[in-house]
N, C-alpha and C. Protein backbone atom coordinates (compact mmCIF):
# COMPACT_ATOMS: atom_id res chain seq x y z
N UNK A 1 2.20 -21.02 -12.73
CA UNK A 1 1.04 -21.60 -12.07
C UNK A 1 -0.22 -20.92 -12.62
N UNK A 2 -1.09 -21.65 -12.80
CA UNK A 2 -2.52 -21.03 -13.29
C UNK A 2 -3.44 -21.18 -12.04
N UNK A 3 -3.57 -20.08 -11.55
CA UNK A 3 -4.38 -20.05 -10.20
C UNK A 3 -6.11 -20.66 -10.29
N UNK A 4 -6.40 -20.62 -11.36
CA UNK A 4 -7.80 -20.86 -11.32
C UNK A 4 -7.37 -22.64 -11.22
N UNK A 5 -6.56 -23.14 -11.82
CA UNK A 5 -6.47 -24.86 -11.95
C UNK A 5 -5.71 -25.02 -10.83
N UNK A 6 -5.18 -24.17 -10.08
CA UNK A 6 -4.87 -24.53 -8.79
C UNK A 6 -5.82 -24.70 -7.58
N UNK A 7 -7.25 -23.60 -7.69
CA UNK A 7 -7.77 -23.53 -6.71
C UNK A 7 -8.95 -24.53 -6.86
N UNK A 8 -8.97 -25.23 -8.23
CA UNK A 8 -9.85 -26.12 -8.92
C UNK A 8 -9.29 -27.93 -8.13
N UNK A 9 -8.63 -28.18 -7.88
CA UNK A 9 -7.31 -29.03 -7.37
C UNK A 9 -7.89 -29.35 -5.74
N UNK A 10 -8.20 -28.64 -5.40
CA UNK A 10 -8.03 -28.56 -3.51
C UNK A 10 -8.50 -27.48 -2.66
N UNK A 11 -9.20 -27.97 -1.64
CA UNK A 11 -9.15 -26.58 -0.68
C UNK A 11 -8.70 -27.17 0.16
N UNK A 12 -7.54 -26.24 0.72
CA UNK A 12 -6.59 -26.87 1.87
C UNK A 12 -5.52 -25.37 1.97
N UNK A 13 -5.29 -25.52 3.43
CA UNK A 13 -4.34 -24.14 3.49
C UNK A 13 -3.42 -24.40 2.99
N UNK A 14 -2.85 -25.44 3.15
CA UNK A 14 -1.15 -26.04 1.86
C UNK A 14 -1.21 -25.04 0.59
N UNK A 15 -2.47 -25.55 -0.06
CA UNK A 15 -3.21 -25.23 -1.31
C UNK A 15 -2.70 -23.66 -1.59
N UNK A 16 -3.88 -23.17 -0.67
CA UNK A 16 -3.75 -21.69 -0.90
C UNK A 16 -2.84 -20.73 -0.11
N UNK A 17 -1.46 -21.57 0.84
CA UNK A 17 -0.42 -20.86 0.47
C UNK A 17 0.41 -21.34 -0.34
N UNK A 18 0.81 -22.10 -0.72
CA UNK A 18 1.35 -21.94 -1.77
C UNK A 18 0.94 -21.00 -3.05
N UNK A 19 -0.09 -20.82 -3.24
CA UNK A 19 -0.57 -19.88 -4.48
C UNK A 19 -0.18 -18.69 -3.75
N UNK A 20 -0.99 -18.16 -2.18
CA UNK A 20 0.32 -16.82 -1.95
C UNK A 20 1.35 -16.47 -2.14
N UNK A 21 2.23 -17.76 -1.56
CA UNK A 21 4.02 -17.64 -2.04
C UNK A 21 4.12 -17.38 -3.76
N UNK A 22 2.96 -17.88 -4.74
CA UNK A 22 3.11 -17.65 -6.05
C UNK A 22 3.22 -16.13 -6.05
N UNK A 23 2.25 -15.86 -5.56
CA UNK A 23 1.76 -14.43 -5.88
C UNK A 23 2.69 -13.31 -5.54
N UNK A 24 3.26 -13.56 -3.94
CA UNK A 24 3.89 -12.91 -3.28
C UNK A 24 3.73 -11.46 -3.28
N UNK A 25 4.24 -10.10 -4.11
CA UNK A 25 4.19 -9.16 -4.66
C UNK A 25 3.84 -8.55 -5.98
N UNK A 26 3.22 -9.82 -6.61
CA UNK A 26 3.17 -9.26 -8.09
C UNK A 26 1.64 -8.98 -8.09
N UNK A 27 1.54 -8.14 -8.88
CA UNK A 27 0.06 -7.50 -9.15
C UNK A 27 -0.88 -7.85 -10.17
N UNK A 28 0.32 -8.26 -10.66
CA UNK A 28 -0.63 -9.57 -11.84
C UNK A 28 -1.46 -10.47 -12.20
N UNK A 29 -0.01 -11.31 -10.55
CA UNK A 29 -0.80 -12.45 -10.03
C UNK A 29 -2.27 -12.35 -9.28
N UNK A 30 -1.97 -11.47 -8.39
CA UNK A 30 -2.94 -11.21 -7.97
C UNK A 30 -4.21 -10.64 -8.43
N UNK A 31 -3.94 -10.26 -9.46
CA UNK A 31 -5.25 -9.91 -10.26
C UNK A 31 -5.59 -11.44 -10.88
N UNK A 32 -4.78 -11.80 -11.48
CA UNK A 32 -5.59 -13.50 -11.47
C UNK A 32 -6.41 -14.06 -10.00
N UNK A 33 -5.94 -14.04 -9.34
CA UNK A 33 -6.71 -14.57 -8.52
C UNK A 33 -8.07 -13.49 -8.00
N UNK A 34 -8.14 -12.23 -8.53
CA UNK A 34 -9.70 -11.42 -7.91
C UNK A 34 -10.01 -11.95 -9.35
N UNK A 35 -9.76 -12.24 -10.27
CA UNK A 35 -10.54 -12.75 -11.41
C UNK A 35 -11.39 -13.94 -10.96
N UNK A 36 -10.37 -14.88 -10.11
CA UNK A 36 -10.92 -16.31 -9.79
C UNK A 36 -12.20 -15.69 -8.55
N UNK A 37 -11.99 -15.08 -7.88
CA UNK A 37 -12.94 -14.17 -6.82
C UNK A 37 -13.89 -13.82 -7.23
N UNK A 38 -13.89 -13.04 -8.10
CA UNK A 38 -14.97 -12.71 -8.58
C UNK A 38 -15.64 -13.57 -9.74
N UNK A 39 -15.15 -14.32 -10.44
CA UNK A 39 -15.63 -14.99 -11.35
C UNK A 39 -16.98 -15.56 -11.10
N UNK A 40 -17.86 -15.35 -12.25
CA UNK A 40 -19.30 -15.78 -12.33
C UNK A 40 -19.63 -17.28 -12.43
N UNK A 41 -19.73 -18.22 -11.92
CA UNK A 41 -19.43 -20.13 -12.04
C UNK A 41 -20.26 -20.39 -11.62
N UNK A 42 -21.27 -21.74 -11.79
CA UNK A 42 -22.04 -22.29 -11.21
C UNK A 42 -21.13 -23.11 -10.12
N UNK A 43 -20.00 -23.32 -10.42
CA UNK A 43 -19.55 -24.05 -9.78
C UNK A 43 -18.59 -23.30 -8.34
N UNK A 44 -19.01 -22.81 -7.55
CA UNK A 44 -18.96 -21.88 -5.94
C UNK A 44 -17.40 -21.92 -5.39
N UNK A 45 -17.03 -22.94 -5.81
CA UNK A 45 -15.96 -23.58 -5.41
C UNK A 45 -14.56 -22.47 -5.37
N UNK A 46 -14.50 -22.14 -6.56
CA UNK A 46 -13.12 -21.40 -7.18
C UNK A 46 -13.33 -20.57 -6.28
N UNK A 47 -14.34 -19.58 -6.21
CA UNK A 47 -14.59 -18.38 -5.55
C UNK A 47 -14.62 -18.63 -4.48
N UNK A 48 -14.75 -19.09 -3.73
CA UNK A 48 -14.95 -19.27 -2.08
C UNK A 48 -13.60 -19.81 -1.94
N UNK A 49 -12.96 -20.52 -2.68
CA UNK A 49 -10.84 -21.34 -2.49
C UNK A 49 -10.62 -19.51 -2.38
N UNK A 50 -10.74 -18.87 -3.39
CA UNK A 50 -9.81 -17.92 -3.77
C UNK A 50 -10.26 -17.14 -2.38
N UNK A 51 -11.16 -17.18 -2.00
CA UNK A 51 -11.78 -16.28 -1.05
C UNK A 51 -10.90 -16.16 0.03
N UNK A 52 -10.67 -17.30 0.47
CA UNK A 52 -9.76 -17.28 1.64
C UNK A 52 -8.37 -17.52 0.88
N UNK A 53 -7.94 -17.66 -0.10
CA UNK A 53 -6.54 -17.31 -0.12
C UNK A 53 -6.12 -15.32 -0.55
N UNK A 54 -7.51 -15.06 -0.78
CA UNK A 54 -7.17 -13.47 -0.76
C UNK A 54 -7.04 -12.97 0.46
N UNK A 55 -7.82 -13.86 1.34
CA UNK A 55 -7.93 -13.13 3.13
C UNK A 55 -6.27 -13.01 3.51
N UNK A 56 -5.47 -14.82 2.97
CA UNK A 56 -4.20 -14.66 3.49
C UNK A 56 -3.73 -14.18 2.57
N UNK A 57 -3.93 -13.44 1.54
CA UNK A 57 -2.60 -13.03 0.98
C UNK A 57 -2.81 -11.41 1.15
N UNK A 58 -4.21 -10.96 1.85
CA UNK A 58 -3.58 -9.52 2.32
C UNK A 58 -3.18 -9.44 3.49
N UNK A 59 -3.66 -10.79 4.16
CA UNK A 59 -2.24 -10.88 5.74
C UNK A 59 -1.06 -10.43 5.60
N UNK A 60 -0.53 -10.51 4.61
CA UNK A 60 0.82 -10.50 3.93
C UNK A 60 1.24 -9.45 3.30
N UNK A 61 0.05 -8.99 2.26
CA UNK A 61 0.30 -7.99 1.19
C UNK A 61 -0.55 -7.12 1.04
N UNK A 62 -1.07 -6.23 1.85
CA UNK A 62 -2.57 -6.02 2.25
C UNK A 62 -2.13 -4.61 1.06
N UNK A 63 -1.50 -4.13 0.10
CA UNK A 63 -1.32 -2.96 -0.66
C UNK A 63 -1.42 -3.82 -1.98
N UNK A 64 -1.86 -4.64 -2.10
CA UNK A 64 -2.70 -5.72 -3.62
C UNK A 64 -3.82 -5.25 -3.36
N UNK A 65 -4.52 -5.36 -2.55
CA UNK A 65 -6.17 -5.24 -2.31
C UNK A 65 -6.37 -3.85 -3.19
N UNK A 66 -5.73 -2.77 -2.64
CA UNK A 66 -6.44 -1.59 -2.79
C UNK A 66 -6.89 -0.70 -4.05
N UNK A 67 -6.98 -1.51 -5.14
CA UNK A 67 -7.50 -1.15 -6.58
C UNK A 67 -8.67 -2.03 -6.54
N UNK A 68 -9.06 -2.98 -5.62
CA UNK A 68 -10.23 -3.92 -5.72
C UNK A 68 -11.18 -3.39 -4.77
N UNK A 69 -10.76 -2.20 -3.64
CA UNK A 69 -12.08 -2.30 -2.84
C UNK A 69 -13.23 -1.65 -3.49
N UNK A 70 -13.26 -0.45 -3.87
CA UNK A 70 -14.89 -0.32 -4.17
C UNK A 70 -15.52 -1.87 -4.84
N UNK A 71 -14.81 -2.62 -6.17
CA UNK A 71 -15.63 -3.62 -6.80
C UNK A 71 -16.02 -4.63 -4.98
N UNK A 72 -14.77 -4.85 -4.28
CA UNK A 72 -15.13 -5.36 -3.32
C UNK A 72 -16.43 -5.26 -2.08
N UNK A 73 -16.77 -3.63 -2.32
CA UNK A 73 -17.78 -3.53 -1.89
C UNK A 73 -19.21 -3.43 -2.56
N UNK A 74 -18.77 -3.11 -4.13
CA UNK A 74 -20.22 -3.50 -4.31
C UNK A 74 -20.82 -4.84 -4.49
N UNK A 75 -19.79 -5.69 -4.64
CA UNK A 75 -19.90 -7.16 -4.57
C UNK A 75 -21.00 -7.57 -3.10
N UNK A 76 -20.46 -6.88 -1.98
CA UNK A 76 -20.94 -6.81 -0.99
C UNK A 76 -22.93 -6.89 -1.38
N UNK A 77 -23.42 -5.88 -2.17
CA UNK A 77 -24.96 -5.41 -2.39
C UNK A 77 -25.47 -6.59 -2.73
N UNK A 78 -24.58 -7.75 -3.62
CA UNK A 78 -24.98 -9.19 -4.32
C UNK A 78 -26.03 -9.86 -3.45
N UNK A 79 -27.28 -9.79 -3.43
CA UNK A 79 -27.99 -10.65 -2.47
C UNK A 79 -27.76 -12.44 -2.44
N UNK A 80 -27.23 -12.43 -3.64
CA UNK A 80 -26.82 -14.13 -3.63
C UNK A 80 -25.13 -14.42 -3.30
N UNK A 81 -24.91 -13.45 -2.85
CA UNK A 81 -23.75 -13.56 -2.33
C UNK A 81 -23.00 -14.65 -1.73
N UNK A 82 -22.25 -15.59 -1.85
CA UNK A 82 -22.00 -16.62 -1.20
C UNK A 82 -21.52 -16.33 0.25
N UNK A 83 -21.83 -16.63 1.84
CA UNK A 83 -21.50 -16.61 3.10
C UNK A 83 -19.97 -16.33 2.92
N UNK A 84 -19.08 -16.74 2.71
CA UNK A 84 -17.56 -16.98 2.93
C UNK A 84 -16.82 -16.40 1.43
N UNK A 85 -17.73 -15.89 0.78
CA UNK A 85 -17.15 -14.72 0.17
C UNK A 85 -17.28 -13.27 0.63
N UNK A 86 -18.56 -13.05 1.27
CA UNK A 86 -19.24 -11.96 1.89
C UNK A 86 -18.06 -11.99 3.46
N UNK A 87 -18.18 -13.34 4.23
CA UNK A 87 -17.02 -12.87 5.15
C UNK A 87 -15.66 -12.59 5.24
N UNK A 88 -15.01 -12.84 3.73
CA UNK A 88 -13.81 -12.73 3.52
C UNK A 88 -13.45 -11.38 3.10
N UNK A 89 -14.78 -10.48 2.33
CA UNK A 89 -14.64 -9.59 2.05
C UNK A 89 -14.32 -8.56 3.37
N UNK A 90 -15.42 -8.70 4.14
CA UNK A 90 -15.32 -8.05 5.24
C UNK A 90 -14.60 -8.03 6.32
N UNK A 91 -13.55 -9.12 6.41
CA UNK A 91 -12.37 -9.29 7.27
C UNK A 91 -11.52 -8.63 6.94
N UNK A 92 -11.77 -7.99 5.58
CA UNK A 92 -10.16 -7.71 4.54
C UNK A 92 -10.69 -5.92 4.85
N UNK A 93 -11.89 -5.64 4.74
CA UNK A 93 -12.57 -4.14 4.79
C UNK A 93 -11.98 -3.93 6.10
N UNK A 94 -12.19 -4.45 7.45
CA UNK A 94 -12.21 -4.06 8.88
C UNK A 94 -10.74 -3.45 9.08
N UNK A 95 -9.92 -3.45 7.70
CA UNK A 95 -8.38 -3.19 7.88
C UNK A 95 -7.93 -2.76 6.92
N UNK A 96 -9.44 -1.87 6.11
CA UNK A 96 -8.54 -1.46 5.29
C UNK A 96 -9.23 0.15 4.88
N UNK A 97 -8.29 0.84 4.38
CA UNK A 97 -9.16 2.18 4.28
C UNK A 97 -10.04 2.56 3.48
N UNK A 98 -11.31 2.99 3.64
CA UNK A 98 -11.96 2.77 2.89
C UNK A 98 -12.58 4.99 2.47
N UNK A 99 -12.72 4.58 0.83
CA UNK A 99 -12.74 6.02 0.40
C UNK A 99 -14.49 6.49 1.32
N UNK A 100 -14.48 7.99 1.74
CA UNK A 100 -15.96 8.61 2.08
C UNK A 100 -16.93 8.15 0.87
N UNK A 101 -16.46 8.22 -0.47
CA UNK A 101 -17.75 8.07 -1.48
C UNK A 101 -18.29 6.49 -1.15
N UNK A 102 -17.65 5.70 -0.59
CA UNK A 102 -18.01 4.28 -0.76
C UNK A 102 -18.35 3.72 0.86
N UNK A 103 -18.65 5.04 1.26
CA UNK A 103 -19.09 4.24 3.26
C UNK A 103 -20.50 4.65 2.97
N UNK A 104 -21.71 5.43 2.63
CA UNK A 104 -22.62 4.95 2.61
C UNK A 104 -23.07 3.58 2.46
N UNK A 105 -22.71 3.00 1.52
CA UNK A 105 -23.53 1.81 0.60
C UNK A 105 -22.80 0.49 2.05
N UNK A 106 -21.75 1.31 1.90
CA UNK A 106 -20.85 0.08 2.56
C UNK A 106 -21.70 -0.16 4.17
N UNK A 107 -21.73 0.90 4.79
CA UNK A 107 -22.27 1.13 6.05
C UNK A 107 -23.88 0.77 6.06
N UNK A 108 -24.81 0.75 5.13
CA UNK A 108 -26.30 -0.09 5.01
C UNK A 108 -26.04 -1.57 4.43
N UNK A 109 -25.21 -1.79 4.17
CA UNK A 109 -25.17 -3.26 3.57
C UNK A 109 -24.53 -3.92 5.05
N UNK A 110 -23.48 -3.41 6.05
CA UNK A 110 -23.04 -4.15 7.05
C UNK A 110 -24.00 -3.68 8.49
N UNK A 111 -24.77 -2.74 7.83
CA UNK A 111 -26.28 -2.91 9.46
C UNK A 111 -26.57 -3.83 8.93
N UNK A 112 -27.20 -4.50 7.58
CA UNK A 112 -28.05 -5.15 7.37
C UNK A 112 -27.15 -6.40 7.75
N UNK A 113 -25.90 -6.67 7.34
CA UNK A 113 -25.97 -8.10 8.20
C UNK A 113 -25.93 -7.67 9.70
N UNK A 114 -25.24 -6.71 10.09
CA UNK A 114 -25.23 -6.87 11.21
C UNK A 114 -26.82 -7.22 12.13
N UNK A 115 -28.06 -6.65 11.53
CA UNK A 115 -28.97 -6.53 12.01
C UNK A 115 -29.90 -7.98 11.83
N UNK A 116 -29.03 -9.13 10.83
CA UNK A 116 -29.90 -9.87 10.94
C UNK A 116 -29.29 -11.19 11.51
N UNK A 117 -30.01 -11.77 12.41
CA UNK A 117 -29.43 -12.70 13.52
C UNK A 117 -29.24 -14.14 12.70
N UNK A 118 -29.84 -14.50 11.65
CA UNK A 118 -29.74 -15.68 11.02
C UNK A 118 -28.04 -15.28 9.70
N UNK A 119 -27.22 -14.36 10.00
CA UNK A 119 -26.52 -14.34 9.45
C UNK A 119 -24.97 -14.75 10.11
N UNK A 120 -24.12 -15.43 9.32
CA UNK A 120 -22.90 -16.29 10.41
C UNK A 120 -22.56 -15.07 11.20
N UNK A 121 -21.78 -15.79 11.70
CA UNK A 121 -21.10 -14.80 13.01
C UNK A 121 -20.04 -14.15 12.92
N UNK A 122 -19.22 -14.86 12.07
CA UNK A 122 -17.95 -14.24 11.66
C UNK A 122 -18.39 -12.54 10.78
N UNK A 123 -19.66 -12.91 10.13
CA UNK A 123 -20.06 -12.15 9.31
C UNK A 123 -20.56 -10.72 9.77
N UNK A 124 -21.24 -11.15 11.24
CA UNK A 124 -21.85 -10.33 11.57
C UNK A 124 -20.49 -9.22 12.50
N UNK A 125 -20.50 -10.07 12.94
CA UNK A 125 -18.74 -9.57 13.69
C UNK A 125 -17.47 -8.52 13.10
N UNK A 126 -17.66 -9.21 11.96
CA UNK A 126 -17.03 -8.46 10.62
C UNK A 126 -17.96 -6.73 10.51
N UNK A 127 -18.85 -6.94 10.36
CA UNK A 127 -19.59 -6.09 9.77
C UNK A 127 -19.53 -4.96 10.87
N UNK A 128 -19.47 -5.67 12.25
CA UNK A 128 -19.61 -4.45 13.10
C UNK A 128 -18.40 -3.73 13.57
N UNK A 129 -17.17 -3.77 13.21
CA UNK A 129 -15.75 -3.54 13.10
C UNK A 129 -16.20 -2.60 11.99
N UNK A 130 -16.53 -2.93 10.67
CA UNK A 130 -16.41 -2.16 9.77
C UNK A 130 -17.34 -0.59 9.79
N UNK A 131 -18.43 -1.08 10.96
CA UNK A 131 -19.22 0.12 11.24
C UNK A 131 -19.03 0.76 12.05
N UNK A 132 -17.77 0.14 12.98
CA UNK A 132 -17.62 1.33 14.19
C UNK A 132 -16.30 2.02 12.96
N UNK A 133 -15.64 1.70 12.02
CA UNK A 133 -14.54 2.23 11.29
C UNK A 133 -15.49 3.42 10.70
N UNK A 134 -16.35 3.14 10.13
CA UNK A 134 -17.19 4.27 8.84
C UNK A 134 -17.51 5.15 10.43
N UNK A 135 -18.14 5.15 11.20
CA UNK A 135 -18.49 5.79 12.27
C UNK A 135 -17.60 7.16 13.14
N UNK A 136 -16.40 6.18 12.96
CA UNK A 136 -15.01 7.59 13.21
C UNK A 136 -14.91 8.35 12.42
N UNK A 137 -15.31 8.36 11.07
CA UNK A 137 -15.12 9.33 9.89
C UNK A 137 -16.34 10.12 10.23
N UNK A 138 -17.32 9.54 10.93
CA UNK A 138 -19.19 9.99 10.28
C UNK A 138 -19.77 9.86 12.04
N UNK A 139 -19.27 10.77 12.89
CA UNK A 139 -19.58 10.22 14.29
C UNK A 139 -21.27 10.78 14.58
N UNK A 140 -21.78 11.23 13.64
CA UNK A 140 -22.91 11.16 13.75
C UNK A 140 -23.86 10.21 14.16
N UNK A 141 -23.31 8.89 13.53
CA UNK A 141 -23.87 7.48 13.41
C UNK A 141 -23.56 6.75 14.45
N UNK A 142 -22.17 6.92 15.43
CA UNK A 142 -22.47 6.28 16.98
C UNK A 142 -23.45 6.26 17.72
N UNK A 143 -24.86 6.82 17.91
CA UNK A 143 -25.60 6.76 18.71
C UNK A 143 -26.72 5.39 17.77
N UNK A 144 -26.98 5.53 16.62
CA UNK A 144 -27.49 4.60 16.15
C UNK A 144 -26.66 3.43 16.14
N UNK A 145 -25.48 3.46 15.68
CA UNK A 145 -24.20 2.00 15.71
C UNK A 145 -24.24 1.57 16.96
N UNK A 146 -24.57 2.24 18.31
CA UNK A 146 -24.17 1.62 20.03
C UNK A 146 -25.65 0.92 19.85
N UNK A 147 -26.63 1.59 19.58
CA UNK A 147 -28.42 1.07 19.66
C UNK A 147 -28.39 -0.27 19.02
N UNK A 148 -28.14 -0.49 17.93
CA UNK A 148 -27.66 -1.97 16.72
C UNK A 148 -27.35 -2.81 18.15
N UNK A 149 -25.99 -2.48 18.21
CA UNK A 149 -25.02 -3.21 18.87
C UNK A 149 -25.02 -3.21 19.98
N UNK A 150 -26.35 -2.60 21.00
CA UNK A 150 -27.07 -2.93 22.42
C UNK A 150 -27.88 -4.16 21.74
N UNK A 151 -28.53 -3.86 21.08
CA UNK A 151 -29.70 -4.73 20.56
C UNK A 151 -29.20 -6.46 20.72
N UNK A 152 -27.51 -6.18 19.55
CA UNK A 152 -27.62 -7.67 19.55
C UNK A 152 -27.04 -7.99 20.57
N UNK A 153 -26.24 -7.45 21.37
CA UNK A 153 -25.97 -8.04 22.79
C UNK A 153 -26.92 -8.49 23.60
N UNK A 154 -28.22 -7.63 23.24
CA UNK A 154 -29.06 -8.34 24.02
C UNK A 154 -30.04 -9.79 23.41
N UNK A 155 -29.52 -9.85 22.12
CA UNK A 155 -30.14 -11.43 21.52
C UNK A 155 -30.07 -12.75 22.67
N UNK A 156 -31.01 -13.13 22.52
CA UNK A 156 -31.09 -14.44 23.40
C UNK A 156 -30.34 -15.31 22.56
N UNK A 157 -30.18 -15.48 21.71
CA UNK A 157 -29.09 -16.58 20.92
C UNK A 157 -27.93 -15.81 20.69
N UNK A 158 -27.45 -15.00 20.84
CA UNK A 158 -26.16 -14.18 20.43
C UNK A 158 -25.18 -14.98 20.84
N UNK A 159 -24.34 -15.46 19.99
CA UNK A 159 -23.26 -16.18 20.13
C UNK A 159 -22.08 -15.40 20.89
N UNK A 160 -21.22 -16.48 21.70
CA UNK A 160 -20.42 -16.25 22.77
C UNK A 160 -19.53 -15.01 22.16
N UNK A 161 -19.17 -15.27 20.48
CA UNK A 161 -18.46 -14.02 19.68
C UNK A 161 -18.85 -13.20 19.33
N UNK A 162 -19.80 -12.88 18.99
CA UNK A 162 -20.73 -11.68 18.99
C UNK A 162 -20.58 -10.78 20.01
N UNK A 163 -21.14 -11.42 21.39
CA UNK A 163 -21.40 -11.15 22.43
C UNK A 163 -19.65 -10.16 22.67
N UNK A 164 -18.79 -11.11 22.88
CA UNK A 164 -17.67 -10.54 23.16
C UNK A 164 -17.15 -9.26 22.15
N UNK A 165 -17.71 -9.38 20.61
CA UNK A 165 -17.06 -8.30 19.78
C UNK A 165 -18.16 -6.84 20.15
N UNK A 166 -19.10 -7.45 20.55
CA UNK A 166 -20.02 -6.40 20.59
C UNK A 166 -19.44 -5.82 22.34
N UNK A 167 -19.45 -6.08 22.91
CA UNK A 167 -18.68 -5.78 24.23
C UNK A 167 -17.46 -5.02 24.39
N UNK A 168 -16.42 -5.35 23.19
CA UNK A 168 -15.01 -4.40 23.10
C UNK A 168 -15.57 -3.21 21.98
N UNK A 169 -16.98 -3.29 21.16
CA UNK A 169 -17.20 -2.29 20.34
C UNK A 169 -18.15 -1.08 21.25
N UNK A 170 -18.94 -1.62 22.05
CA UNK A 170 -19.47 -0.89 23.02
C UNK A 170 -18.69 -0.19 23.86
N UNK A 171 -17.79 -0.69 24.69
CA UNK A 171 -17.20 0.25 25.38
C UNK A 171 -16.27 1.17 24.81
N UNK A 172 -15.75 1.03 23.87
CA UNK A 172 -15.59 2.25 22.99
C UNK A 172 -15.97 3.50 22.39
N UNK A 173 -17.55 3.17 22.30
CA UNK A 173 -18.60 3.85 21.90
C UNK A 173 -18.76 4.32 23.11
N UNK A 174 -19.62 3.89 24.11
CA UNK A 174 -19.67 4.34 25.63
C UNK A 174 -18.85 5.71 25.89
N UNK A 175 -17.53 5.35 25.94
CA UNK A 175 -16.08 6.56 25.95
C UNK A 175 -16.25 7.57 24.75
N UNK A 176 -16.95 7.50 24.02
CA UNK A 176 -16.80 8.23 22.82
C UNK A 176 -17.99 9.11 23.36
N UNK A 177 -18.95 8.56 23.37
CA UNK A 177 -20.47 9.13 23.28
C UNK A 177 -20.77 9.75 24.87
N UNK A 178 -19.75 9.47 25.90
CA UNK A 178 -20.22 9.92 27.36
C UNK A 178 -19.31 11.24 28.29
């Protein structure tokens, strides 16, 4: 199977499990497909298919990822970043370990979505999982991470998920910090 003419074909979960079941354990494969991930295209498509078939295939195989996270996070800094590559990245981060040299950059790039309200939700949600994670290593930063994450609880548009992720991340913090 040639993953890039597969993910060129269809977006459909059929689609992109079956290219998991391709992949299954091989490291190969799977490096074909962060090729298709990362690949530079005018055309958005490949990268955003592959996007979410990398989400499910570290459901599965989450010890493929871990030669890709730093590129995964500096991908993150991309200001043209596509939405649903940026949230796929960060669904896959919230679960995965991430080295001390690479939680600075990582931890100002996910205030900044977290901090900005015109950014999706999944995204922002994402981001704040990944900052209460850098935060247990660096507990310095809970008193600023609870302040963020008072803030957007208190958004007048804060979506019903927000609202709720920021609510199970708070009282955590709360217990930590009291």
């Amino acid at each position: 199977m040639n993953i890039f003419h597969q993910l060129e074909k269809e977006h459909s979960k059929e689609n992109s499990l079956s290219i998991v079941s391709y992949i299954g354990n091989d490291a190969e494969r799977f490096h074909e497909l962060m090729d298709c991930f990362f690949a530079e295209t005018k055309d958005y498509r490949v990268p955003q298919r592959a996007a979410y078939t990398l989400s499910l295939t570290f459901d599965r195989r989450p010890n493929l990822i871990l030669p890709y996270r730093e590129k995964l996070i500096q991908n993150l800094e991309n200001p043209q970043l596509k939405s649903s590559l940026k949230r796929n990245i960060l669904r896959v981060l919230q679960f995965t370990e991430i080295k001390e040299e690479w939680m600075g950059s990582l931890y100002d790039n996910c205030f900044e979505f977290l901090e900005n309200p015109k950014e999706e939700i999944a995204i922002r949600a994402f981001a704040m999982v990944v900052l209460y994670n850098i935060s247990n290593t660096f507990p310095e930063l809970k008193p600023e991470l609870k302040s963020m994450i008072e803030s957007v609880f208190e958004e007048p548009q804060a979506s019903p998920g927000i609202r709720s992720k920021a609510k199970h991340i708070l009282k955590k913090l709360y217990a930590e910090l009291h």
